[in-house]
Protein backbone atom coordinates (compact mmCIF):
# COMPACT_ATOMS: atom_id res chain seq x y z
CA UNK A 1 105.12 124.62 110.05
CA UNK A 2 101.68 126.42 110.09
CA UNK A 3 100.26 126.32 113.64
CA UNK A 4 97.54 128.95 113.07
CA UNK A 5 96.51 126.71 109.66
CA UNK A 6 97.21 123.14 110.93
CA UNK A 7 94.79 120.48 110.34
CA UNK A 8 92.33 122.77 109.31
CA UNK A 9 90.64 122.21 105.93
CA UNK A 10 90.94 125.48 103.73
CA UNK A 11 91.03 126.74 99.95
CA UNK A 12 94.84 127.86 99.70
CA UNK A 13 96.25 124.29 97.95
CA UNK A 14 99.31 126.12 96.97
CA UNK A 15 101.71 123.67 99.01
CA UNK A 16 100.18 120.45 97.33
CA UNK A 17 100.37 121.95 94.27
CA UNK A 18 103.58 123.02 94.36
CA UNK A 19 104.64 119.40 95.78
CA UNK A 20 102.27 117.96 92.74
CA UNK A 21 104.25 119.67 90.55
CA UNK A 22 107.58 117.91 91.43
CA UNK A 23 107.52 115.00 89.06
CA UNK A 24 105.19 114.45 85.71
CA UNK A 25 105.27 110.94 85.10
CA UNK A 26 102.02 108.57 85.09
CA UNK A 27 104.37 105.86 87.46
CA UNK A 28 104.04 107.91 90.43
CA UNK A 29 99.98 108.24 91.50
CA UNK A 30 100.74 110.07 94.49
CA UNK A 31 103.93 111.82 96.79
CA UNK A 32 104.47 111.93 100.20
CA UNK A 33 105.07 115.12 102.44
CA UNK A 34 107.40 116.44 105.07
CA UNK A 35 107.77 118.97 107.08
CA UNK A 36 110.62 121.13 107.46
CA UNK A 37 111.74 118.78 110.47
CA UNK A 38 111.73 115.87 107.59
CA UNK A 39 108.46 114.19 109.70
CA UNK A 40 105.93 112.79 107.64
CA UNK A 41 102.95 114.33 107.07
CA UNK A 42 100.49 113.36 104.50
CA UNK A 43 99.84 112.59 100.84
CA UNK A 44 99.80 115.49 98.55
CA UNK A 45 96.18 114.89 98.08
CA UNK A 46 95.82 112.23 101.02
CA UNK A 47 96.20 111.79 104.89
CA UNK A 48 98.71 108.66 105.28
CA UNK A 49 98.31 106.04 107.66
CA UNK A 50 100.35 102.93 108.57
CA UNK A 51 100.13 99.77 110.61
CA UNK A 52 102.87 98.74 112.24
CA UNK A 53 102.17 95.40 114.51
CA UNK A 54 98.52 95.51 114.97
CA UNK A 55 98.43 99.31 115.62
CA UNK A 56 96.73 102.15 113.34
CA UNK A 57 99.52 105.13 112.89
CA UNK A 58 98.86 108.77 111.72
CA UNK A 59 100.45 111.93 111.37
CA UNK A 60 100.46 114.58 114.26
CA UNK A 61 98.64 117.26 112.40
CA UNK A 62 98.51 119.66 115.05
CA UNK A 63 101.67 121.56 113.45
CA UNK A 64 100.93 121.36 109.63
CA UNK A 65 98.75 119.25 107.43
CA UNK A 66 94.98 118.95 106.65
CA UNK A 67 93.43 116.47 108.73
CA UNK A 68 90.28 115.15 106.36
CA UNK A 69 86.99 113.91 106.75
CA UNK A 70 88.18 110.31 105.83
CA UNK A 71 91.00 110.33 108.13
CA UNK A 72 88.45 111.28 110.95
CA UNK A 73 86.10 108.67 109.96
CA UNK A 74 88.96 105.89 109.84
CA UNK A 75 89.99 106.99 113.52
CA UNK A 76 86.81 106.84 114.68
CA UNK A 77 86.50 103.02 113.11
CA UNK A 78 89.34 102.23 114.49
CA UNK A 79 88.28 101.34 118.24
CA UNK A 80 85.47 99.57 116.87
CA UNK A 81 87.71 97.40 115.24
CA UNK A 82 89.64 96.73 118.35
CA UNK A 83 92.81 98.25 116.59
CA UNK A 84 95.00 100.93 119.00
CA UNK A 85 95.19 104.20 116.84
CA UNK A 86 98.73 105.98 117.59
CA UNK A 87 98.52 109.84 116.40
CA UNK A 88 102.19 111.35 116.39
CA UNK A 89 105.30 112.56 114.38
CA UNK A 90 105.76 109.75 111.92
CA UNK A 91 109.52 109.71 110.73
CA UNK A 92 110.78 107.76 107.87
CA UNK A 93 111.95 104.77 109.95
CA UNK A 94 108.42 104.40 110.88
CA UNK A 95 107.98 104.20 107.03
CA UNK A 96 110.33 101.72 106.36
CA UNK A 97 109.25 99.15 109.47
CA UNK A 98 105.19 99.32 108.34
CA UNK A 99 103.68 96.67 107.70
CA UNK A 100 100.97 98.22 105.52
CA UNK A 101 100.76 101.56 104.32
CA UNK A 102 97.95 103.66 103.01
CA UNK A 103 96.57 106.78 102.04
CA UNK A 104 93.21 108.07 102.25
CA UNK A 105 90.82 110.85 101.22
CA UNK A 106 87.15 111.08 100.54
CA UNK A 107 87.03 111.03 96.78
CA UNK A 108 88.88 107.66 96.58
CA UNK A 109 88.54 106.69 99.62
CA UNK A 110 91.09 103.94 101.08
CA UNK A 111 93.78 103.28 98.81
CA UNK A 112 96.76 101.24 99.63
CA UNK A 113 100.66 101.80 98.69
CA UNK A 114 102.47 98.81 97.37
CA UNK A 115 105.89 100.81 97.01
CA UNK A 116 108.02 103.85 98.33
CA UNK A 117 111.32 104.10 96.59
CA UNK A 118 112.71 101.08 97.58
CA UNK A 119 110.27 99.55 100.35
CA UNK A 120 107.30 97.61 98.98
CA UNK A 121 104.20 96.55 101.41
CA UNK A 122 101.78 94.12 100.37
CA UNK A 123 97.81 95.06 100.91
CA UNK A 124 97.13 93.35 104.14
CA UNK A 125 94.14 92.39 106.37
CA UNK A 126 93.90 95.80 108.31
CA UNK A 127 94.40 97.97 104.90
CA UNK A 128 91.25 96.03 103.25
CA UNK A 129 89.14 96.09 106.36
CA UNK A 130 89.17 99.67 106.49
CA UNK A 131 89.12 99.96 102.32
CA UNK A 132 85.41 98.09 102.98
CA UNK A 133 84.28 100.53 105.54
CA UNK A 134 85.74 103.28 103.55
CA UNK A 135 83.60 101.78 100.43
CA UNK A 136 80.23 101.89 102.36
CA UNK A 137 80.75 105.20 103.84
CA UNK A 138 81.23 106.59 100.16
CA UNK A 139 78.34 104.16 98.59
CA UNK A 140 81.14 102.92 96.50
């Protein structure tokens, strides 16, 4: 939890580093994190989104978590798309029932997760809709 720090983007990386530093093998791209509540947050380097039956879902940043300039962009797309954006805690049960899962950042910008452990999603409609507006916005 860090209210005074939440969604705000800043230098001090040392929490994704620290996470980043939890495994070393080229099979994992990317790890999730939690809060101390066990809510899901974000990607280490990445906000996370998933859709879950037609509707856009993010993390809550307003306790912890850098909310980036892709993740503002993609809710901002969102209504033009005629997809409901839901912004609170995300939990791992909301994990498990997604449809499609995500991540996004603006170096890379829409990138979609095919597995979590044991759940696997498959890159659906909604995930490469917003990968193509993600493209133009980055000239990519």
């Amino acid at each position: 939890k860090q209210p005074l720090l939440a969604g705000l983007k800043h230098l001090n990386r040392l929490e994704q580093v620290l996470a980043r530093s939890e495994w070393s093998d080229s099979e994992h791209a990317e790890g999730l994190m939690r809060d101390m509540s066990g809510r899901l947050i974000e990607g280490v380097y990445s906000n996370l989104f998933l859709v879950s039956q037609g509707r856009l879902l993010t993390a809550d940043l307003s306790r912890c978590g850098v909310a980036g300039v892709m993740r503002a962009e993609l809710l901002g797309q969102a209504p033009k798309l005629g997809l409901a954006v839901d912004i609170r805690d995300l939990h791992m049960s909301d994990l498990e029932s997604a449809d499609e899962v995500f991540l996004c950042n603006s170096v890379y910008g829409v990138w979609p997760v095919r597995s979590f452990a044991a759940l696997n999603w498959p890159v659906g409609p909604l995930t490469r809709k917003l990968q193509g507006i993600a493209r133009s916005l980055l000239d990519i």
